[in-house]
Protein backbone atom coordinates (compact mmCIF):
# COMPACT_ATOMS: atom_id res chain seq x y z
CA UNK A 1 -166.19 22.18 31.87
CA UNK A 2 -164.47 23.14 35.36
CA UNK A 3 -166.60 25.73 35.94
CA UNK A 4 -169.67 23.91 34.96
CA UNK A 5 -168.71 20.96 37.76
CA UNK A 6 -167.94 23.82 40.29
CA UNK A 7 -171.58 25.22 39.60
CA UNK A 8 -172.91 22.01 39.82
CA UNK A 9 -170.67 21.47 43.33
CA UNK A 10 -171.59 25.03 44.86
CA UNK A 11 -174.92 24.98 43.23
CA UNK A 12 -177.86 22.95 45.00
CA UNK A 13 -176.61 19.56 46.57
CA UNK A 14 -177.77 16.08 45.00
CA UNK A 15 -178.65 13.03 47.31
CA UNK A 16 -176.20 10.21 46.70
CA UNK A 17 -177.79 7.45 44.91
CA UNK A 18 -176.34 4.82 47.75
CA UNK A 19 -178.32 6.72 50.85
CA UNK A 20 -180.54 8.99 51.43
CA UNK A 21 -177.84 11.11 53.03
CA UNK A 22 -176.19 14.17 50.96
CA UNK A 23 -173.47 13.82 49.07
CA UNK A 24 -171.36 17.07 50.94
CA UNK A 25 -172.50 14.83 54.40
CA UNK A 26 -171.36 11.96 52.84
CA UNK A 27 -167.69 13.30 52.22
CA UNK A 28 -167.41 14.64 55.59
CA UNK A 29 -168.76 11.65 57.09
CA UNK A 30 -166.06 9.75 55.26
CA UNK A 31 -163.07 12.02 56.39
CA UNK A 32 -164.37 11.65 59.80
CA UNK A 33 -164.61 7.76 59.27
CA UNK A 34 -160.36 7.99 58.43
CA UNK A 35 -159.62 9.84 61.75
CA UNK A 36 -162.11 7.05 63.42
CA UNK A 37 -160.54 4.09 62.00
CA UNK A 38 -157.26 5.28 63.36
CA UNK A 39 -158.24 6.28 66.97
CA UNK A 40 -159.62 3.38 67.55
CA UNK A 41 -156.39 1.66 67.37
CA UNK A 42 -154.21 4.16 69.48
CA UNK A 43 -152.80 4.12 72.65
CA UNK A 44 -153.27 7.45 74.65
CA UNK A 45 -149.19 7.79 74.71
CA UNK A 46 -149.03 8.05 70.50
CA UNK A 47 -151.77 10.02 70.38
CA UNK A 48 -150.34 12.54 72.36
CA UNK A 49 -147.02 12.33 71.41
CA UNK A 50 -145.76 15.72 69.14
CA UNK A 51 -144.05 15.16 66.07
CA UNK A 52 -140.36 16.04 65.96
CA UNK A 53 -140.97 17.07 62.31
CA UNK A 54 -144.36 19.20 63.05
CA UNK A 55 -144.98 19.85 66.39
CA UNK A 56 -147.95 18.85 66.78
CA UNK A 57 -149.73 15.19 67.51
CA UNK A 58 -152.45 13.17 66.05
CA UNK A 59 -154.84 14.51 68.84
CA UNK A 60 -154.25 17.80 68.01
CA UNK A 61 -154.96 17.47 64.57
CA UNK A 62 -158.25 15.78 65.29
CA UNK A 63 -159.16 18.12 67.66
CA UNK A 64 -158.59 21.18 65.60
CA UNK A 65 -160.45 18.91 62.56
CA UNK A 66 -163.24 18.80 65.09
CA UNK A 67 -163.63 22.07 66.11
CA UNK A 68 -164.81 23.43 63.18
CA UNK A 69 -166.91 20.81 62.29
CA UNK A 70 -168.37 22.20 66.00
CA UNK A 71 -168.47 25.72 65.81
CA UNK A 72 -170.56 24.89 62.39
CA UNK A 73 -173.09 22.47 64.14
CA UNK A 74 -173.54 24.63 66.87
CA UNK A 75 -173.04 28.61 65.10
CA UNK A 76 -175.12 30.40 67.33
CA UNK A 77 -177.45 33.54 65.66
CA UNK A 78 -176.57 32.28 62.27
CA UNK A 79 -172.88 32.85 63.04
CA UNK A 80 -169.60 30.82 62.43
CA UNK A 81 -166.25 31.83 64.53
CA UNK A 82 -163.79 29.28 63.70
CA UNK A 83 -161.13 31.04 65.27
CA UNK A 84 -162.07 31.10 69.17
CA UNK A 85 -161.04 27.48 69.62
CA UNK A 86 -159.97 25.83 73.41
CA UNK A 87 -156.69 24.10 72.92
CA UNK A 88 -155.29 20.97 75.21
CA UNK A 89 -159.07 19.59 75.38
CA UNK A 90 -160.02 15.94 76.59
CA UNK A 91 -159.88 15.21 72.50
CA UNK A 92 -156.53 16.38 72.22
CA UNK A 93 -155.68 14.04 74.76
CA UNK A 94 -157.81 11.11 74.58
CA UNK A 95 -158.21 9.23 72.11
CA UNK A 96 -161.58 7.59 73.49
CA UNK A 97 -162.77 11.25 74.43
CA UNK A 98 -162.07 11.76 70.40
CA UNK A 99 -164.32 8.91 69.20
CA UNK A 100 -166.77 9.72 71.37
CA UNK A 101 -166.89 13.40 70.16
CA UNK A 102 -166.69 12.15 66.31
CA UNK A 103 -169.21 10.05 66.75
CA UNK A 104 -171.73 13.08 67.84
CA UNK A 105 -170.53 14.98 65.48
CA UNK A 106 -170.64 12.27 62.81
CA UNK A 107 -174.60 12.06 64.19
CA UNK A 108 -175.77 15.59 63.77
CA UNK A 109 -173.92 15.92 59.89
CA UNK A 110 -176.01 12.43 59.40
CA UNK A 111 -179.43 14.47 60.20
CA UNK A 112 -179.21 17.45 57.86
CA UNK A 113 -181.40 17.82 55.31
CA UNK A 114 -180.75 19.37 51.97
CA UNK A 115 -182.85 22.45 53.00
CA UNK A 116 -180.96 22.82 56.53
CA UNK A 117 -177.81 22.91 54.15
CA UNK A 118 -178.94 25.69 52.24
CA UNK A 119 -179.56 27.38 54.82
CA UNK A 120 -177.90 31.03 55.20
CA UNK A 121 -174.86 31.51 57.76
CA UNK A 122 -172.49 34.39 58.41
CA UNK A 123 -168.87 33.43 59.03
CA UNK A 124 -166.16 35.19 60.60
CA UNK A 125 -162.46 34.49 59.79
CA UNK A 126 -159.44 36.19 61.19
CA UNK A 127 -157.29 37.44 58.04
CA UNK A 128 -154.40 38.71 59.81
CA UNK A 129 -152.26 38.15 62.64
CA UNK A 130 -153.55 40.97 64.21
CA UNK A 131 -156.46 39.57 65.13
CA UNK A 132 -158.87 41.95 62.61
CA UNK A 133 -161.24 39.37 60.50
CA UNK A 134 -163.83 39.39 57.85
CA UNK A 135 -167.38 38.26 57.99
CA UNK A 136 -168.71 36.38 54.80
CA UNK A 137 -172.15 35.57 53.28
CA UNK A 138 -172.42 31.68 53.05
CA UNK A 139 -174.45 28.68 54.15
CA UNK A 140 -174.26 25.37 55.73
CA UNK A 141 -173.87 23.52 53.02
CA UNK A 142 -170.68 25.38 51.82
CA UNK A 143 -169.43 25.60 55.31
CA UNK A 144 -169.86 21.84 55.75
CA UNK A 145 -167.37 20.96 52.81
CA UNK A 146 -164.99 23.73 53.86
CA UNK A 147 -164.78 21.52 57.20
CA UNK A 148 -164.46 18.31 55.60
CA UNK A 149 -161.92 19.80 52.75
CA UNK A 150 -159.51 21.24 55.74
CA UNK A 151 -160.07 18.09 58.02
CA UNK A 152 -158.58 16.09 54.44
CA UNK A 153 -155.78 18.04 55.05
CA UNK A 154 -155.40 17.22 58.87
CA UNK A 155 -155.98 13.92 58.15
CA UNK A 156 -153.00 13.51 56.47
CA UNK A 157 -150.84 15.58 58.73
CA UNK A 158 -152.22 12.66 60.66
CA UNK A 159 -150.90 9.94 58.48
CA UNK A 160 -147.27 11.96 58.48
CA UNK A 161 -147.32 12.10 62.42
CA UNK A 162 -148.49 8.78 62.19
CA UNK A 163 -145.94 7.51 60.42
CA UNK A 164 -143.06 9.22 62.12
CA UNK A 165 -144.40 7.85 65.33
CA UNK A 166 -144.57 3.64 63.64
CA UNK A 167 -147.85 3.75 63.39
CA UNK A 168 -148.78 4.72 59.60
CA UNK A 169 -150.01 1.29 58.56
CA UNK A 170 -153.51 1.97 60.97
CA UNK A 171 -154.18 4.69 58.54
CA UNK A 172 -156.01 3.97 55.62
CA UNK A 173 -154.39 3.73 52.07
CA UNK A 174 -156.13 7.04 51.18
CA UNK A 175 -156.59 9.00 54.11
CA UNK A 176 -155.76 12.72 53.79
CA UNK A 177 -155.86 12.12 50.18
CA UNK A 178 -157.97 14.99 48.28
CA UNK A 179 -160.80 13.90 45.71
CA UNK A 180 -159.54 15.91 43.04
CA UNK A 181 -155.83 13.83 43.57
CA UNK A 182 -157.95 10.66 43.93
CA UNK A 183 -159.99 11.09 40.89
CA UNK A 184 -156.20 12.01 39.12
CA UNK A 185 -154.54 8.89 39.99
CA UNK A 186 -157.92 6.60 39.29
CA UNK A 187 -157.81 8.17 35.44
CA UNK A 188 -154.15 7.66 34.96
């Protein structure tokens, strides 16, 4: 049964029956919708402000959350790097300069097709801390729920920093929350 649902998942992707929109840009719509839903609340101090716990902030969660969503949208040559990332960027740092970014990216996930998400991609990943990496056979449609998948997990880095810092009630109940964990707790 697993590996039936996994074929079905990897396999070709269905329209949701609520929109005409994808069900793989549906999810990553949605986990973009959490980090939006926070930000909008935030003032620039909090959102820049490192965990003691994790080192890191809110921004830079989103930002690193976004940046693969963008090296996806815009691979160049049928190519996906998402290790050459700029750090301490205007969405690190802003929470405005974060919406605004979401939103576009939110935008060009909302226009692709079920054909543009088969389509074929390369991808590059570093494997070691060496820098030497590994280039994969994939396609945008896998690609796009790898992005939303590790942005779930940022998210709720998100909702820890965000909750270290006072601020964990603007997150909502389930953000950073994995469908599998979600679908556990709704059959228990």
């Amino acid at each position: 049964a697993i590996r039936r649902r996994i074929r079905n998942l990897w396999g070709r992707f269905q329209f949701s029956t609520s929109t005409d929109r994808p069900q793989v840009s549906a999810a990553a719509i949605s986990v973009l919708e959490q980090q939006l839903a926070v930000l909008r609340k935030l003032d620039n101090q909090t959102y820049r402000t490192k965990s003691r716990v994790a080192d890191s902030s809110i921004g830079g969660h989103v930002r690193h959350s976004l940046d693969h969503f963008d090296k996806l949208i815009y691979a160049k040559e049928g190519k996906v790097e998402y290790d050459t990332r700029e750090r301490d960027t205007d969405v690190e740092n802003d929470p405005l300069a974060a919406v605004a970014a979401i939103e576009v990216v939110r935008s060009e996930i909302d226009k692709l097709t079920a054909e543009d998400l088969e389509r074929d991609l390369r991808c590059v990943f570093m494997v070691a801390g060496d820098g030497s990496s590994e280039e994969f056979r994939t396609n945008v449609g896998r690609e796009l729920f790898f992005c939303a998948h590790h942005a779930i997990h940022h998210n709720s880095l998100i909702k820890v920093v965000a909750t270290e810092l006072g601020v964990g009630d603007l997150c909502p109940p389930d953000m950073g929350i994995a469908p599998s964990t979600l679908t556990f707790r709704n059959s228990a």
